[in-house]
C-alpha atoms as a PDB file:
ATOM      1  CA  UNK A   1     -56.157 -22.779   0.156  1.00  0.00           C
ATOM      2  CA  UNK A   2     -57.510 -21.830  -3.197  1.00  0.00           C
ATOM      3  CA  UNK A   3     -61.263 -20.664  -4.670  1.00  0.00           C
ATOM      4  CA  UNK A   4     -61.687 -17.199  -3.345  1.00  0.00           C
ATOM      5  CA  UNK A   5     -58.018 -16.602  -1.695  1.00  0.00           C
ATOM      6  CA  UNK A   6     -56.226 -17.436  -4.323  1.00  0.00           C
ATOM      7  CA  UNK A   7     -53.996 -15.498  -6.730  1.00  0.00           C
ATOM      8  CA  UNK A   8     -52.100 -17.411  -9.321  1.00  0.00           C
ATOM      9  CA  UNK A   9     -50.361 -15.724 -12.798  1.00  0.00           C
ATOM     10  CA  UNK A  10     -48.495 -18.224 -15.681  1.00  0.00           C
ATOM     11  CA  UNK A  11     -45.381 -17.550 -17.013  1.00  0.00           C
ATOM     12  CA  UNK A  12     -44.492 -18.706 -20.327  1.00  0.00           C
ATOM     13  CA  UNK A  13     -40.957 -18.949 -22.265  1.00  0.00           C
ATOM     14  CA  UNK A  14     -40.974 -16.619 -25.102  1.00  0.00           C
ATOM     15  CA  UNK A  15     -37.145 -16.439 -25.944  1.00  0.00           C
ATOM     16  CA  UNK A  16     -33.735 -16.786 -24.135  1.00  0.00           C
ATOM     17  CA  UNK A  17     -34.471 -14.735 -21.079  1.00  0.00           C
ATOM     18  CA  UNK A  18     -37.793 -13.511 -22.077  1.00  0.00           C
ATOM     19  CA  UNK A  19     -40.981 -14.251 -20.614  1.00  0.00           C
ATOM     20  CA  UNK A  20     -44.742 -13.724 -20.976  1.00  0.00           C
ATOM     21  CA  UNK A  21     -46.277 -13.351 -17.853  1.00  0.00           C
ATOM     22  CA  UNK A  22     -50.296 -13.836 -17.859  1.00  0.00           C
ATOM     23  CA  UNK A  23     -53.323 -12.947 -15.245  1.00  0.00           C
ATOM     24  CA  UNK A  24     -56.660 -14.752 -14.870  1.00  0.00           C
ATOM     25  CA  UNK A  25     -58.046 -11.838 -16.747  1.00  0.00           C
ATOM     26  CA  UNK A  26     -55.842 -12.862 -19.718  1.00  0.00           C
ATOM     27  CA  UNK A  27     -53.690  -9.745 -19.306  1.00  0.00           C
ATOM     28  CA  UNK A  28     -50.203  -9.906 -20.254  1.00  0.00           C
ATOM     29  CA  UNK A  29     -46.577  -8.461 -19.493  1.00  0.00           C
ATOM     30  CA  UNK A  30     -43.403  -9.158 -20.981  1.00  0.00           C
ATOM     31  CA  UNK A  31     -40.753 -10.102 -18.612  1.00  0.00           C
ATOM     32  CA  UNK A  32     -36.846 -10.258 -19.171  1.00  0.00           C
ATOM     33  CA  UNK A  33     -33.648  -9.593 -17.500  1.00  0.00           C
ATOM     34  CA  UNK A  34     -32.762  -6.472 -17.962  1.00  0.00           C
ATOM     35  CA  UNK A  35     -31.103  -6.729 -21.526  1.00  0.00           C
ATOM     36  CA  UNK A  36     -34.276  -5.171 -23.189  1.00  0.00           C
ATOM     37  CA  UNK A  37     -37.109  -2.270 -22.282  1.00  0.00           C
ATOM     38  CA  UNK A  38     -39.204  -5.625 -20.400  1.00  0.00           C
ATOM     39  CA  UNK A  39     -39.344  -5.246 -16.907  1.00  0.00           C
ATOM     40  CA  UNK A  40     -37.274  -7.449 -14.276  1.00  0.00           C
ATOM     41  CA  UNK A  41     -38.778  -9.603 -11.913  1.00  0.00           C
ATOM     42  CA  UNK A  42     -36.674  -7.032  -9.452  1.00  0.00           C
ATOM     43  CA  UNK A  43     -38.612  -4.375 -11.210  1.00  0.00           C
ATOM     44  CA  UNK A  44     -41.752  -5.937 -10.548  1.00  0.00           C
ATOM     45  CA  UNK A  45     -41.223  -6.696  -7.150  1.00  0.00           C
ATOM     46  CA  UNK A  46     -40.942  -2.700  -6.816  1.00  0.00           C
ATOM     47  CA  UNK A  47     -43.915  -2.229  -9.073  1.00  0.00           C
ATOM     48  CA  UNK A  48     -45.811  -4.734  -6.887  1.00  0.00           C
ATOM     49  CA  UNK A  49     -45.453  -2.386  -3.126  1.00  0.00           C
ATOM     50  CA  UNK A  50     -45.890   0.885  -4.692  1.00  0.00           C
ATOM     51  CA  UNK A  51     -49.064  -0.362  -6.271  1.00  0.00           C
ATOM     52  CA  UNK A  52     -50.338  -2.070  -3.696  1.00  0.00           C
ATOM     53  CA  UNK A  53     -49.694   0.723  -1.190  1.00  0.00           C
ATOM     54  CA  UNK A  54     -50.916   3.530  -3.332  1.00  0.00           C
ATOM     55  CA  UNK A  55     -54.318   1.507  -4.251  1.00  0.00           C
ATOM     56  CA  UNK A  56     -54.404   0.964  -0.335  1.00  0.00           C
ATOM     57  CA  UNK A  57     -53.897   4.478   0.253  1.00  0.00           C
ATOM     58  CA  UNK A  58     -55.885   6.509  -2.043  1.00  0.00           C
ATOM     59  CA  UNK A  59     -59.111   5.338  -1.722  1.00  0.00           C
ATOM     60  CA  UNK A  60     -58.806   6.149   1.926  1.00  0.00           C
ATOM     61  CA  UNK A  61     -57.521   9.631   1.416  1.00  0.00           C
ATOM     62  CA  UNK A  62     -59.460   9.997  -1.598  1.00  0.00           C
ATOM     63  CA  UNK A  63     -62.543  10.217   0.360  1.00  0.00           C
ATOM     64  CA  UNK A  64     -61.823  13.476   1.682  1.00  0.00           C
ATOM     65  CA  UNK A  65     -60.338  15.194  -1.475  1.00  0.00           C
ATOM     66  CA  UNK A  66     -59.437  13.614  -5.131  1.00  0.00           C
ATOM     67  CA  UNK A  67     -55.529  14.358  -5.410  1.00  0.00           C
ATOM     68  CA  UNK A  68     -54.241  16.597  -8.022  1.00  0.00           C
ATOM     69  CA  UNK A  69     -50.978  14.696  -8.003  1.00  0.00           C
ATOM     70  CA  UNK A  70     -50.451  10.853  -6.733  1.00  0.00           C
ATOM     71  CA  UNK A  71     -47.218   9.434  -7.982  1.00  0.00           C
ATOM     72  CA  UNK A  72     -45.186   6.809  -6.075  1.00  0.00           C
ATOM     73  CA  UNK A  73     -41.533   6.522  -6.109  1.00  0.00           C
ATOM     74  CA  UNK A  74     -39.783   3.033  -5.004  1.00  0.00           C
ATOM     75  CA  UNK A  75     -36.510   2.324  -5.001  1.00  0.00           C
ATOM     76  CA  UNK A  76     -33.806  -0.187  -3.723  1.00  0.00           C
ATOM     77  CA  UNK A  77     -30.842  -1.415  -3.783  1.00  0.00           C
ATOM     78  CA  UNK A  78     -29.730  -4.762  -5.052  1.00  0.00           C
ATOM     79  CA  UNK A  79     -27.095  -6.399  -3.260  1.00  0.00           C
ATOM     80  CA  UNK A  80     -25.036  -9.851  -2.796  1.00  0.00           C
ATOM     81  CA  UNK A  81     -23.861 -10.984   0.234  1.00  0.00           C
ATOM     82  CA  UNK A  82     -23.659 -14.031   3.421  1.00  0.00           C
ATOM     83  CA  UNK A  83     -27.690 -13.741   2.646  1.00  0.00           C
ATOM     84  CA  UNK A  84     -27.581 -13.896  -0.686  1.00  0.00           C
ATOM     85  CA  UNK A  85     -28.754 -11.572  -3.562  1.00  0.00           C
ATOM     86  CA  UNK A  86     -31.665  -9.522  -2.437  1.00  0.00           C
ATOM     87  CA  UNK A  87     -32.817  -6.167  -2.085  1.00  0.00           C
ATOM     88  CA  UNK A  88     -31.647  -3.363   0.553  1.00  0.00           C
ATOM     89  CA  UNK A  89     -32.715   0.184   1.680  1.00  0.00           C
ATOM     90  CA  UNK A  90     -36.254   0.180   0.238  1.00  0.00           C
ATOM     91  CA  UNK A  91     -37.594   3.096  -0.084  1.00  0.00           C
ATOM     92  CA  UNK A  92     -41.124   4.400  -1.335  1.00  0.00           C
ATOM     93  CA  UNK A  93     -41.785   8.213  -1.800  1.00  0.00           C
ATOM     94  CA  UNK A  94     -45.317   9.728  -2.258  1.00  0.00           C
ATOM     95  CA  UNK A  95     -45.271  12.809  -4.393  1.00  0.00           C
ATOM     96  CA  UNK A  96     -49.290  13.650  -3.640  1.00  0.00           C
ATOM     97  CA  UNK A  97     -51.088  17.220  -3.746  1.00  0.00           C
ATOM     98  CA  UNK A  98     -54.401  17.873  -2.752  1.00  0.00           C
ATOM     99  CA  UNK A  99     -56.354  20.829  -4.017  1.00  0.00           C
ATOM    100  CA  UNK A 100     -56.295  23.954  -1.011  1.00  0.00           C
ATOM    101  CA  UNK A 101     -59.538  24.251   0.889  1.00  0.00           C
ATOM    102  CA  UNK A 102     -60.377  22.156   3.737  1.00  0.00           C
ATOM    103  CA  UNK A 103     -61.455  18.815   2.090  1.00  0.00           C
ATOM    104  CA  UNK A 104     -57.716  18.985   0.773  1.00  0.00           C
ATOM    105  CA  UNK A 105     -56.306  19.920   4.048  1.00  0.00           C
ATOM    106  CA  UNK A 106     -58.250  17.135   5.693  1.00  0.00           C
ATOM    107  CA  UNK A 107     -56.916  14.450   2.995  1.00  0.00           C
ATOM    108  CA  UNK A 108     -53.257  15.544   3.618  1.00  0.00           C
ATOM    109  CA  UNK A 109     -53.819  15.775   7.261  1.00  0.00           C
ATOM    110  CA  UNK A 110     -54.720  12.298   6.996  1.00  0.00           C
ATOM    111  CA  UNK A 111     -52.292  10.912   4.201  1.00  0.00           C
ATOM    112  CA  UNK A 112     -49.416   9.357   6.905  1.00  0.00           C
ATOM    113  CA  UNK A 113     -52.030   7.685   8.456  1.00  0.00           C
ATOM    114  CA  UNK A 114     -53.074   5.929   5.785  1.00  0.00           C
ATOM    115  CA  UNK A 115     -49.694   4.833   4.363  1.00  0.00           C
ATOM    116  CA  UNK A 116     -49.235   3.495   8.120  1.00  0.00           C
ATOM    117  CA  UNK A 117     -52.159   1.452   7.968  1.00  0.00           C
ATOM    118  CA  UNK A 118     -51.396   0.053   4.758  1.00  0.00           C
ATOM    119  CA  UNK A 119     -47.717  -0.696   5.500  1.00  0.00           C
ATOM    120  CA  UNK A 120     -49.311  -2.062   9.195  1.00  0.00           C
ATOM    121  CA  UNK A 121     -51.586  -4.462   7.774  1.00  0.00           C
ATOM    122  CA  UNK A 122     -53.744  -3.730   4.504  1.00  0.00           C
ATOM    123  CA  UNK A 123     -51.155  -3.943   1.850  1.00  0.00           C
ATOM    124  CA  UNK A 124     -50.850  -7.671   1.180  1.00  0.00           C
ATOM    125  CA  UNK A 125     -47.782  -7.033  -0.666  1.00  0.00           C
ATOM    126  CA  UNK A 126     -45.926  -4.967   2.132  1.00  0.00           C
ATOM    127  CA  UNK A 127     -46.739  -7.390   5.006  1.00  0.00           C
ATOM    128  CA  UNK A 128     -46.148 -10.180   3.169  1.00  0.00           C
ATOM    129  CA  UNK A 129     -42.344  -8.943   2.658  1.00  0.00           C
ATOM    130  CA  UNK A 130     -41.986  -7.400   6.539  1.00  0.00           C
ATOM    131  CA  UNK A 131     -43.391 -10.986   7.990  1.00  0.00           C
ATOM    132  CA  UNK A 132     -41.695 -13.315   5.309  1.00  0.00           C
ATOM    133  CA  UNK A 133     -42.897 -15.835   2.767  1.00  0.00           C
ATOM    134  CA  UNK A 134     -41.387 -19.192   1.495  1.00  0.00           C
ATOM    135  CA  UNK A 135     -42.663 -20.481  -2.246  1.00  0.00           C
ATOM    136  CA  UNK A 136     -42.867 -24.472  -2.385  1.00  0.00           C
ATOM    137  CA  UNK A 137     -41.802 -25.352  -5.699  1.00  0.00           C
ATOM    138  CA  UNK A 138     -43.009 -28.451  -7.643  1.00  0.00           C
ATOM    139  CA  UNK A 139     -41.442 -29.973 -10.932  1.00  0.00           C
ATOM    140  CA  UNK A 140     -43.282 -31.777 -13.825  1.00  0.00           C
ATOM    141  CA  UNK A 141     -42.180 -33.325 -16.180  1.00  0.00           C
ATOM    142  CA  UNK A 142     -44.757 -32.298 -19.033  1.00  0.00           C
END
């Protein structure tokens, strides 16, 4: 598949352990592992489902009141074992506040719903780590 389903980024050697990471936008962010202030590809993996979820989730909840406060917390923990190293006990908390009155009530009232449905099936980054995904990887010599 490519054209309009695709999503592609390049990453490009800057230093031992230090990479350049660059969108189709021409955007970049520095990547490393963990020995300087650039984020880890664990890091970003975090980054990636609290973003998606939260730009899943406020539109939808925005509709009905514009939050005071929208901050999303996500957490793991890294671990090594029969499986390999990957990530346990996920965890994403929504610190959100919607002004009183009854548009706020209404956005709050509707809030878990919302997270649901993106965690259910709109957040491409959430259901694409509940249901799985293997990478094919190609070498060239270049």
């Amino acid at each position: 598949m490519s054209g309009e389903t695709e999503r592609s980024v390049e990453l490009t050697r800057t230093g031992p352990s230090r990479y350049t990471a660059t969108n189709v936008r021409g955007t970049t962010l520095q990547i490393g592992d963990g020995s300087s202030d650039d984020f880890t590809p664990v890091e970003l993996l975090l980054v990636a489902l609290a973003g998606c979820t939260a730009l899943t989730v406020d539109p939808l909840v925005a509709r009905r009141a514009e939050p005071v406060t929208f901050d999303v917390h996500t957490r793991a923990d890294k671990i090594r074992d029969e499986l390999g190293n990957h990530l346990v006990d996920l965890l994403m908390r929504f610190d959100v506040a919607f002004p009183d009155g009854e548009d706020g009530d209404r956005a709050r009232a509707l809030l878990p719903d919302a997270i649901a449905k993106a965690e259910d099936r709109l957040c491409t980054v959430a259901r694409t780590l509940a249901i799985g995904a293997e990478a094919d990887v190609e070498i060239r010599d270049v």
